[in-house]
C-alpha atoms as a PDB file:
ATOM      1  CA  UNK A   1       0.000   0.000   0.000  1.00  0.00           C
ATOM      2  CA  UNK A   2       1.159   3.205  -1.028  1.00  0.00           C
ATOM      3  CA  UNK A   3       2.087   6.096   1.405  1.00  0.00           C
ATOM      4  CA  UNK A   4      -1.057   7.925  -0.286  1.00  0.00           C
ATOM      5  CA  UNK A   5      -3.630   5.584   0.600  1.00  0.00           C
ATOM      6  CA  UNK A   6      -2.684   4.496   3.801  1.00  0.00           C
ATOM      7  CA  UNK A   7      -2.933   8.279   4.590  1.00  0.00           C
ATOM      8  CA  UNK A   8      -6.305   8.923   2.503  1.00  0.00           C
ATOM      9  CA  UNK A   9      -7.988   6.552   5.225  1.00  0.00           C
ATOM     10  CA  UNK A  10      -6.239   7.664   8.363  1.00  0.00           C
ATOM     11  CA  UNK A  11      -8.713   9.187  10.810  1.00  0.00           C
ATOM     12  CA  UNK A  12      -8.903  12.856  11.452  1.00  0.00           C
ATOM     13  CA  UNK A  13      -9.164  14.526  14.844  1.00  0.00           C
ATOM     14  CA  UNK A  14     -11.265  17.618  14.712  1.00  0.00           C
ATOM     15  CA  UNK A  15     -10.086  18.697  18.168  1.00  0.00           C
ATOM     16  CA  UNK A  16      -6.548  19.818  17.831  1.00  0.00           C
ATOM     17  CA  UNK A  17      -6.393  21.921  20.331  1.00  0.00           C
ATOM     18  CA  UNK A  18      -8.282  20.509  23.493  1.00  0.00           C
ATOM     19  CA  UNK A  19     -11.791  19.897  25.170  1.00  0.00           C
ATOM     20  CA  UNK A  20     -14.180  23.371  25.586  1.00  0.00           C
ATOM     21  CA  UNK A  21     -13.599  25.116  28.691  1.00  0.00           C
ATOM     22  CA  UNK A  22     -15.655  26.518  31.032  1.00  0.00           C
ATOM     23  CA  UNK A  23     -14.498  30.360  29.856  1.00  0.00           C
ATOM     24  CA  UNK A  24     -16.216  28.986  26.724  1.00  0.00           C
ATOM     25  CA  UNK A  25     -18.960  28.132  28.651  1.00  0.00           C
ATOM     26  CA  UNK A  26     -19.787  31.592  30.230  1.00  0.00           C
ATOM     27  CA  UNK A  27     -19.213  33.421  27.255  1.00  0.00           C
ATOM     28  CA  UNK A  28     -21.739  31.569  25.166  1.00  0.00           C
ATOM     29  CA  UNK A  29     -24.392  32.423  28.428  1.00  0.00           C
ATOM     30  CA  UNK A  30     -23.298  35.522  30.317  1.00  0.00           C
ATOM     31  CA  UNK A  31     -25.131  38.641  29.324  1.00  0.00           C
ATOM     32  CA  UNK A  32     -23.023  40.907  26.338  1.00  0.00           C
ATOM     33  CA  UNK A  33     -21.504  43.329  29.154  1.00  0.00           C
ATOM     34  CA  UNK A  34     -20.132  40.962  30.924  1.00  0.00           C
ATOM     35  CA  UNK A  35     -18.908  38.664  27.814  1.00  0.00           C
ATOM     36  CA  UNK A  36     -17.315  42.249  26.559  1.00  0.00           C
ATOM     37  CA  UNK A  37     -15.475  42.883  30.269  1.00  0.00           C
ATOM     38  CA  UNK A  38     -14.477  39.512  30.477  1.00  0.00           C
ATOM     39  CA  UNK A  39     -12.773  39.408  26.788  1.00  0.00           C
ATOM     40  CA  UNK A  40     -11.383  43.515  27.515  1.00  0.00           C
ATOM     41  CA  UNK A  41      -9.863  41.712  31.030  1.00  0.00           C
ATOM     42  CA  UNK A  42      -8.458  38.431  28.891  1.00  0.00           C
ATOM     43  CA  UNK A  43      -7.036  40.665  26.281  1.00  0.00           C
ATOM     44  CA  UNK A  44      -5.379  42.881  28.482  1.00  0.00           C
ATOM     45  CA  UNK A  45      -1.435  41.474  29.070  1.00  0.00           C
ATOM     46  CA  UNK A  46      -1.202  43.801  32.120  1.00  0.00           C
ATOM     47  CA  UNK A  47      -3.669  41.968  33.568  1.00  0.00           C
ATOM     48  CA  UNK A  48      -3.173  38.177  35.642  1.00  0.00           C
ATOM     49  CA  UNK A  49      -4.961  35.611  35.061  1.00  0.00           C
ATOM     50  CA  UNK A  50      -4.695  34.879  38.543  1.00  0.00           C
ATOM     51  CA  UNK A  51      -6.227  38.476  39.350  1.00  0.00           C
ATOM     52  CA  UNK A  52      -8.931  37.728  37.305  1.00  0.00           C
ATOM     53  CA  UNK A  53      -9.933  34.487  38.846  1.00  0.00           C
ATOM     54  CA  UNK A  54      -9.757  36.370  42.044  1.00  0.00           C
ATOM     55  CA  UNK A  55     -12.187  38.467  41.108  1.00  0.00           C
ATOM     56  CA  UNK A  56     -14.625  36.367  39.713  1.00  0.00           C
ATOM     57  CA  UNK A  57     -14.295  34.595  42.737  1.00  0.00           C
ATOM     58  CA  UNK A  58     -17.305  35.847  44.363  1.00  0.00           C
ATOM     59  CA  UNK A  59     -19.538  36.208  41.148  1.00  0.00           C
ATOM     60  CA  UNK A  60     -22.237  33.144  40.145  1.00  0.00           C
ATOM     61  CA  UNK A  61     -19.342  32.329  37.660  1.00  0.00           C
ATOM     62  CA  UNK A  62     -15.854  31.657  39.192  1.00  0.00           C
ATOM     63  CA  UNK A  63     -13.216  30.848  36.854  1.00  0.00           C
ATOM     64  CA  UNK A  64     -10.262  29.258  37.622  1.00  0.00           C
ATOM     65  CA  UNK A  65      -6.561  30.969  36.710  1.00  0.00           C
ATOM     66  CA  UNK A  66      -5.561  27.748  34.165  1.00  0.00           C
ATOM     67  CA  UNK A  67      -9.192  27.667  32.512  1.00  0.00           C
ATOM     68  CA  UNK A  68      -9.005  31.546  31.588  1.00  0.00           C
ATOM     69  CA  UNK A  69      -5.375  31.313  30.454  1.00  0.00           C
ATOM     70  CA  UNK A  70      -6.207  28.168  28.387  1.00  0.00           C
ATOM     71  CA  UNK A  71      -8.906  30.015  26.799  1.00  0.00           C
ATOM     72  CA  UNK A  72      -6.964  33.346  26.383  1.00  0.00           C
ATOM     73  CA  UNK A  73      -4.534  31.827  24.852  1.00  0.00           C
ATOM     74  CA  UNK A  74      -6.239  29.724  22.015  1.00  0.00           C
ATOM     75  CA  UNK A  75      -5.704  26.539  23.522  1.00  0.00           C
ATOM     76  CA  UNK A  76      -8.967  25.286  23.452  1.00  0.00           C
ATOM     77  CA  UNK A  77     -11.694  24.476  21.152  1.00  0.00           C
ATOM     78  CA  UNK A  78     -13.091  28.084  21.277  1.00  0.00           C
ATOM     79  CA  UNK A  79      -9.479  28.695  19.476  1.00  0.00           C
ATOM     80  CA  UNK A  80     -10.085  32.140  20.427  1.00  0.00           C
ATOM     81  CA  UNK A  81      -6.498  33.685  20.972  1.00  0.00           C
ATOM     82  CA  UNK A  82      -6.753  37.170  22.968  1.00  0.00           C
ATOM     83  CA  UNK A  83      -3.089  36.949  23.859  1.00  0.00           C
END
């Protein structure tokens, strides 16, 4: 079999980047302000992503440091790269 075929039928993996996260999660539900501070806060490379989870920490939607960096960063299956 040549190199061709045996690649033709290989399966393909869709998810290249990892599983959805839960910043994924709140933007596809939060209301638009807080979708557009949470993206303006993500974006922003002054900001931590530790700083951030900190402050969510006491809203209905805490977000861990790792899940928001994931996220900022394109590393999951939002692929949405901020940073």
């Amino acid at each position: 079999m040549s190199i061709a075929n045996a690649l033709s039928n290989a399966p393909r993996n869709d998810n290249r980047r990892g599983p959805s996260c839960d910043v994924c999660a709140v933007l596809a539900t939060a209301p638009p302000d807080d979708v557009a501070a949470l993206r303006a806060a993500l974006s922003d490379p002054q900001m931590r992503y530790t700083v951030i989870a900190e402050a969510l920490a006491g809203t209905d939607t805490p977000l861990g440091s790792s899940s928001l960096s994931r996220h900022a960063r394109g590393r999951c299956l939002g692929r949405e790269k901020l940073r």
